[in-house]
N, C-alpha and C. Protein backbone atom coordinates (compact mmCIF):
# COMPACT_ATOMS: atom_id res chain seq x y z
N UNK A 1 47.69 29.03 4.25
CA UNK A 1 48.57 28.64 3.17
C UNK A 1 48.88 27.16 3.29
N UNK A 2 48.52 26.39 2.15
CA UNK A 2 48.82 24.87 2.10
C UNK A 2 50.46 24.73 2.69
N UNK A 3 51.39 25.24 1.93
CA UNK A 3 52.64 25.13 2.25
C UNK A 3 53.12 24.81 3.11
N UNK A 4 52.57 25.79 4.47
CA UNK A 4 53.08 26.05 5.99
C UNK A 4 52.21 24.92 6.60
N UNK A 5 51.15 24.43 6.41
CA UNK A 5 50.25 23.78 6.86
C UNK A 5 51.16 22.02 6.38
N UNK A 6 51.29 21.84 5.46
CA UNK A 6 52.33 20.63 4.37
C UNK A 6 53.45 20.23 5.93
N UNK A 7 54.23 21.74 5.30
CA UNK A 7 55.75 21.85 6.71
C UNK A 7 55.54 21.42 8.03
N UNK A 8 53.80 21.99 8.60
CA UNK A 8 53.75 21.67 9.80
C UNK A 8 53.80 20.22 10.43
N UNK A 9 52.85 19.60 9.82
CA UNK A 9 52.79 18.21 9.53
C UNK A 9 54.13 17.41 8.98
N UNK A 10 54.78 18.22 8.28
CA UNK A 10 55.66 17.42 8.12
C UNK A 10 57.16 17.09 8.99
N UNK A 11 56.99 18.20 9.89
CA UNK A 11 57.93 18.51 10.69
C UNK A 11 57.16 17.89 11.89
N UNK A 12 56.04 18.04 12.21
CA UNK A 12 55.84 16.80 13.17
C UNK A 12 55.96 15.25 13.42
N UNK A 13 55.98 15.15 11.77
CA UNK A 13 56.25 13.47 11.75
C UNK A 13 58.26 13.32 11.86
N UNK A 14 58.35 14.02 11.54
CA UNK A 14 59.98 13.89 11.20
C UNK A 14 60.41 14.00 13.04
N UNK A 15 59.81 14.94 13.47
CA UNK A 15 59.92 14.85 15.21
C UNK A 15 59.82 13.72 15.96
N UNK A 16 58.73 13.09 15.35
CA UNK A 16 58.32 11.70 16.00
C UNK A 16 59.51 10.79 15.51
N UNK A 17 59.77 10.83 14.49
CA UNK A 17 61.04 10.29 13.80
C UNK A 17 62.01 10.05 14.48
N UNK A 18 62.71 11.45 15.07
CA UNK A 18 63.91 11.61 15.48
C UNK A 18 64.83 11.59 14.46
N UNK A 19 64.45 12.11 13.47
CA UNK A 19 65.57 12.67 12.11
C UNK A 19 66.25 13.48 13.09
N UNK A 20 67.83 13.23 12.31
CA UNK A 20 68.76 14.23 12.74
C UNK A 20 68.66 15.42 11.80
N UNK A 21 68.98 16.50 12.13
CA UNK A 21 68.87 18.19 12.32
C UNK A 21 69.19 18.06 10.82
N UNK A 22 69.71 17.57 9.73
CA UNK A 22 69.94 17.93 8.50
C UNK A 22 68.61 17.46 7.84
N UNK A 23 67.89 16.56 7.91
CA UNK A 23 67.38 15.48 7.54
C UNK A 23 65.59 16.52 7.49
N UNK A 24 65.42 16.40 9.04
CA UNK A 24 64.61 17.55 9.17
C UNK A 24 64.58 18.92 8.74
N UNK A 25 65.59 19.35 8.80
CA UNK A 25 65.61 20.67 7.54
C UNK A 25 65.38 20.39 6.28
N UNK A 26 65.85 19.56 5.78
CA UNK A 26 65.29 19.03 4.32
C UNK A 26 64.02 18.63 4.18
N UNK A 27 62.93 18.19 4.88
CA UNK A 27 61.88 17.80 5.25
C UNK A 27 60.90 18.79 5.07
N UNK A 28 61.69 19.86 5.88
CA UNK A 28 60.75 21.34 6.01
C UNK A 28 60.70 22.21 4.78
N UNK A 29 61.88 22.23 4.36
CA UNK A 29 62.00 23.28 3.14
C UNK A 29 61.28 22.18 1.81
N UNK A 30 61.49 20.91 2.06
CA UNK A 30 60.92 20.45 0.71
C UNK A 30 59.19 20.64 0.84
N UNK A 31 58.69 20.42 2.15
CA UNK A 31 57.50 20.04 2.40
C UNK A 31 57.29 22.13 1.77
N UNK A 32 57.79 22.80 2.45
CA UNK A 32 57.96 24.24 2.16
C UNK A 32 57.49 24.52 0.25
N UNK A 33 58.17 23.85 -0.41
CA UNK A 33 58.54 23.97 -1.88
C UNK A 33 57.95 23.18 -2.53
N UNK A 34 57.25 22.40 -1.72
CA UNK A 34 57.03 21.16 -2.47
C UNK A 34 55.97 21.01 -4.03
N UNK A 35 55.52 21.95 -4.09
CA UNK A 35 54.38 22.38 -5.42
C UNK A 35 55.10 23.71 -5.99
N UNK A 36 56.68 23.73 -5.97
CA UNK A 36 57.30 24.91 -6.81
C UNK A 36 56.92 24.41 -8.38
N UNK A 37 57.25 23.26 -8.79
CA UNK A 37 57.22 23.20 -10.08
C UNK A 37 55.24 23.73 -10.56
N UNK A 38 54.85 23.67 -9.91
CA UNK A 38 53.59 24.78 -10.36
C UNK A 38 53.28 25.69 -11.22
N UNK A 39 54.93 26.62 -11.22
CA UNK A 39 55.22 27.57 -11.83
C UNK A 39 55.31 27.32 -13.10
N UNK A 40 55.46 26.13 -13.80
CA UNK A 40 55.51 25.46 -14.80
C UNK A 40 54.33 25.13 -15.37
N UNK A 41 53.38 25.28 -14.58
CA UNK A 41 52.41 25.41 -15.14
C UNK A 41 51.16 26.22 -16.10
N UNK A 42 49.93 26.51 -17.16
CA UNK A 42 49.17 27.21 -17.38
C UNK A 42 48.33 28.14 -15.98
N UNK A 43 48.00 29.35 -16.11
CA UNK A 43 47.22 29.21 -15.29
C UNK A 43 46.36 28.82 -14.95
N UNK A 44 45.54 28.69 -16.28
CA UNK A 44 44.13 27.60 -16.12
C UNK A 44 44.04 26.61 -14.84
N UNK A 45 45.14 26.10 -14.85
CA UNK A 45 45.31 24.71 -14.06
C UNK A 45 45.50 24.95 -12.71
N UNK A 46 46.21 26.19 -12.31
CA UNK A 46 46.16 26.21 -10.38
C UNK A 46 45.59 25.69 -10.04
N UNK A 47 44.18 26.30 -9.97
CA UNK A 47 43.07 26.54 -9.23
C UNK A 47 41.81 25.06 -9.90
N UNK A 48 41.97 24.39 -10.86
CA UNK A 48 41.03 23.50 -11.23
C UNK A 48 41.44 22.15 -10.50
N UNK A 49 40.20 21.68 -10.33
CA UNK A 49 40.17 20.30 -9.94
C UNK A 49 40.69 19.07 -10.96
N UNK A 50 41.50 18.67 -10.32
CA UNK A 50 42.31 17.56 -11.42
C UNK A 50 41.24 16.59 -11.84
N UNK A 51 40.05 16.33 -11.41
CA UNK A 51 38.93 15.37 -11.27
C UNK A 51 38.29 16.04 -12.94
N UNK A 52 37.89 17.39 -12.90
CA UNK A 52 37.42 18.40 -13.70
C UNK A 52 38.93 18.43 -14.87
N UNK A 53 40.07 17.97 -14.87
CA UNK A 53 40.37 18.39 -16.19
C UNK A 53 40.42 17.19 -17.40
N UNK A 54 41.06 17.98 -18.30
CA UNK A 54 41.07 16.89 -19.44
C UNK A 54 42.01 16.10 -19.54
N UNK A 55 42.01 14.64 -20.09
CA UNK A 55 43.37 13.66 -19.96
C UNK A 55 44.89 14.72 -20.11
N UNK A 56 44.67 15.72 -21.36
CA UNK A 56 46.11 16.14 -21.77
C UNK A 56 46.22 17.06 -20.45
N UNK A 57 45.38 17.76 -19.71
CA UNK A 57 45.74 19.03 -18.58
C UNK A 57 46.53 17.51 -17.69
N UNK A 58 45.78 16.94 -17.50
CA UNK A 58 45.77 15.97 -16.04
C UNK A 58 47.47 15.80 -16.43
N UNK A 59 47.83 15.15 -17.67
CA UNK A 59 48.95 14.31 -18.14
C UNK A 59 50.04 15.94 -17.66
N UNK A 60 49.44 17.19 -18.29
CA UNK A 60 50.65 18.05 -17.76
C UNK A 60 50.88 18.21 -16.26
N UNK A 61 49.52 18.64 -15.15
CA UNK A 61 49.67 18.86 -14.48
C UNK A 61 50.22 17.61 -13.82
N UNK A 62 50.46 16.78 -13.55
CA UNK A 62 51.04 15.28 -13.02
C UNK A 62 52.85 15.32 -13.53
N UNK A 63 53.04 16.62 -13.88
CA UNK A 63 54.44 16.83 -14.05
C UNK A 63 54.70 17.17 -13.63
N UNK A 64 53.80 18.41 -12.62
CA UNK A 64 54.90 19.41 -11.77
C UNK A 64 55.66 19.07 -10.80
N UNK A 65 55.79 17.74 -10.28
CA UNK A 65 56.36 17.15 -9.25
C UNK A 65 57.97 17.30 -9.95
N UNK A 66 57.76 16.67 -11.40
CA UNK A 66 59.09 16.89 -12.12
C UNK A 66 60.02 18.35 -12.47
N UNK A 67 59.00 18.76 -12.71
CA UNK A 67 59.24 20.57 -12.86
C UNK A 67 59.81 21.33 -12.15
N UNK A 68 59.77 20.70 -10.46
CA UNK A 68 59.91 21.72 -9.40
C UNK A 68 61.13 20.59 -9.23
N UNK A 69 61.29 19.57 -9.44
CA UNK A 69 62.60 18.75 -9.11
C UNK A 69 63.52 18.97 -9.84
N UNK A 70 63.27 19.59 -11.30
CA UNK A 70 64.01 19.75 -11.94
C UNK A 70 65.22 21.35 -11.75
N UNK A 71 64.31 22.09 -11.02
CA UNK A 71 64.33 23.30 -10.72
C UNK A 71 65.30 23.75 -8.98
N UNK A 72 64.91 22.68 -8.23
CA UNK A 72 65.95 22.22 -7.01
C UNK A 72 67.22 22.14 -7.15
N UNK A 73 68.22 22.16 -7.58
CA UNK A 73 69.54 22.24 -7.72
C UNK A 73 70.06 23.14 -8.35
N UNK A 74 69.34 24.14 -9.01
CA UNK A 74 70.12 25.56 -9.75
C UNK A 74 69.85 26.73 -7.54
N UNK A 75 69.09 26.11 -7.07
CA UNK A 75 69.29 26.78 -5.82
C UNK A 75 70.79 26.03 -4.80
N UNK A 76 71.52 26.63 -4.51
CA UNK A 76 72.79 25.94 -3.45
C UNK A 76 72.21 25.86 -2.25
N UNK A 77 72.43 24.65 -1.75
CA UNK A 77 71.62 24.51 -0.78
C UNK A 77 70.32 23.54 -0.43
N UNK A 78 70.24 23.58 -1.82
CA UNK A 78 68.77 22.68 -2.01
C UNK A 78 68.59 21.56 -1.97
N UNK A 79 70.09 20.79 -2.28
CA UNK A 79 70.17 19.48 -2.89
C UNK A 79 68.93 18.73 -2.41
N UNK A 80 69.18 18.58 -0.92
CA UNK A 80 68.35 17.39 -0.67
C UNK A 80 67.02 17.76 -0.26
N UNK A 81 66.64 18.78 -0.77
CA UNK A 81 65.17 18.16 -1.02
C UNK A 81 64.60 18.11 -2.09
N UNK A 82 65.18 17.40 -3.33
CA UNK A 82 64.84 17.07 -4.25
C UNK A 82 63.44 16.24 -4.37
N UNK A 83 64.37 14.83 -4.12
CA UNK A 83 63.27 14.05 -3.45
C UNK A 83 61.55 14.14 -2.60
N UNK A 84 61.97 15.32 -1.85
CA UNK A 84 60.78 15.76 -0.95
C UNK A 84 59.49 16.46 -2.00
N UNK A 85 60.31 17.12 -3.29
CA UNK A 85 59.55 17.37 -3.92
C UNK A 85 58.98 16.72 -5.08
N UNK A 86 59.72 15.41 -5.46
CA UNK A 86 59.72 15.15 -6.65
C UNK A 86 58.49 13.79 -6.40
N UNK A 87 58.27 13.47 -5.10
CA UNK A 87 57.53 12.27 -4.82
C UNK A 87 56.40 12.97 -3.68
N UNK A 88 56.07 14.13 -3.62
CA UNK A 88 55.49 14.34 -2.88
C UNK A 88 53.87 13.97 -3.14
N UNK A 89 53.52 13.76 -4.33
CA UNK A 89 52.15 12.81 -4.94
C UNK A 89 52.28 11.47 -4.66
N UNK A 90 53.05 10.06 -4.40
CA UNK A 90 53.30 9.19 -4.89
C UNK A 90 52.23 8.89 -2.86
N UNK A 91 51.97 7.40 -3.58
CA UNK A 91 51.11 6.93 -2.70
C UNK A 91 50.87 5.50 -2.25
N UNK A 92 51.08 4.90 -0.86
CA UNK A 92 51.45 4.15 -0.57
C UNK A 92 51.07 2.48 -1.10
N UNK A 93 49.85 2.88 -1.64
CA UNK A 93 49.06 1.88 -2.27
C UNK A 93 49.93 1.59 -4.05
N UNK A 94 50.93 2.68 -4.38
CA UNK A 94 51.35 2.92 -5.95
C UNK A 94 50.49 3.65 -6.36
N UNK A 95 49.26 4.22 -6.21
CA UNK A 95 48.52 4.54 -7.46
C UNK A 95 48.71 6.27 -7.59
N UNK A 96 50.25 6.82 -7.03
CA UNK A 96 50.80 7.99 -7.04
C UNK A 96 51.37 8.63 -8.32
N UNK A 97 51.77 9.34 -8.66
CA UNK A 97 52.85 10.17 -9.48
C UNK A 97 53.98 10.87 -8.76
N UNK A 98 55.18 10.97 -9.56
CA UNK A 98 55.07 10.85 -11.21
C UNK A 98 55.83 9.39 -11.78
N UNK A 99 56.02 8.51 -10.41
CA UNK A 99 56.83 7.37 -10.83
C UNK A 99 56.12 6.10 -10.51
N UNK A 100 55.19 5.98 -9.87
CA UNK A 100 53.76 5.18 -9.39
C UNK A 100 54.94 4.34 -7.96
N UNK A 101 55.64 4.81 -7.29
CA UNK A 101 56.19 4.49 -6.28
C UNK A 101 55.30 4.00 -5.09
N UNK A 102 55.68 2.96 -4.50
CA UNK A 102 54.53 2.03 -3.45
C UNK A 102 55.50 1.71 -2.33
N UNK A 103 54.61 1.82 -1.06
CA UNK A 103 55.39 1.40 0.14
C UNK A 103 56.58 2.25 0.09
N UNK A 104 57.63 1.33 0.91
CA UNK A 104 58.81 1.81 1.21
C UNK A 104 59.55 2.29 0.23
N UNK A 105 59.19 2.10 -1.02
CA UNK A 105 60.30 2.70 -1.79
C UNK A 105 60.30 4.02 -1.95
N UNK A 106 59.05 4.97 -1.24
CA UNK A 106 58.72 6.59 -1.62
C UNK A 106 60.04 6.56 -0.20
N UNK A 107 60.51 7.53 -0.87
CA UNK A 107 61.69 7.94 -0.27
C UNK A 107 60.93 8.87 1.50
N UNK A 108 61.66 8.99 2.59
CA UNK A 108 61.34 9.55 3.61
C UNK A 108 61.14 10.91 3.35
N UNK A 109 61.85 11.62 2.42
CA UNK A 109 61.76 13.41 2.35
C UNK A 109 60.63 13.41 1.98
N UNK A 110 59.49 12.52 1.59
CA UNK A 110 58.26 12.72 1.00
C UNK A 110 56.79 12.44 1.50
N UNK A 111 57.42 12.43 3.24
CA UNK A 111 57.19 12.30 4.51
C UNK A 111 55.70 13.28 4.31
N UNK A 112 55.83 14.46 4.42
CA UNK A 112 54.44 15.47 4.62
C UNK A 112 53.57 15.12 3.44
């Protein structure tokens, strides 16, 4: 399962870190959640290669980062890993989604 595999990694870097105990829980459960907004998606789209779809699939699927962020705060508890999920595409070079975030500005929860 990608998920647990995401968490593992992501909880190893946060170790190396030395995040304190809140910080790292947020880390895990976002890295955990982090492709919830999925659910927001067609099915068509799970399983296809973003390379293989069409501009309008690509343009939806490049939302779910938003979808599943949007969806983080009706859970108590969740707050902070908003972030973990909402930038978990974004890439250090910018050429990420869903906000084209570069370098330091991708927030740490978006660590895995």
């Amino acid at each position: 399962m990608d998920e647990v595999r995401v968490a593992s990694v992501a909880m190893a870097i946060a170790v190396q870190l030395q995040l304190d105990g809140g910080s790292t829980k947020n880390i895990e459960l976002g890295a955990l959640l982090h492709d919830i907004g999925k659910i927001g998606l067609p099915d068509h789209l799970l399983n296809k290669e973003e390379g293989l779809m069409t501009p309008n699939e690509r343009t939806l699927f490049r939302q779910h980062p938003l979808f599943g962020y949007a969806a983080i705060p009706m859970v108590d508890g969740f707050e902070g890993i908003g972030p973990g999920v909402k930038y978990h595409h974004e890439r250090w070079d910018g050429r990420g989604y869903p906000d084209g975030l570069k370098g330091e500005n991708i927030p740490l929860a978006a660590v895995g």
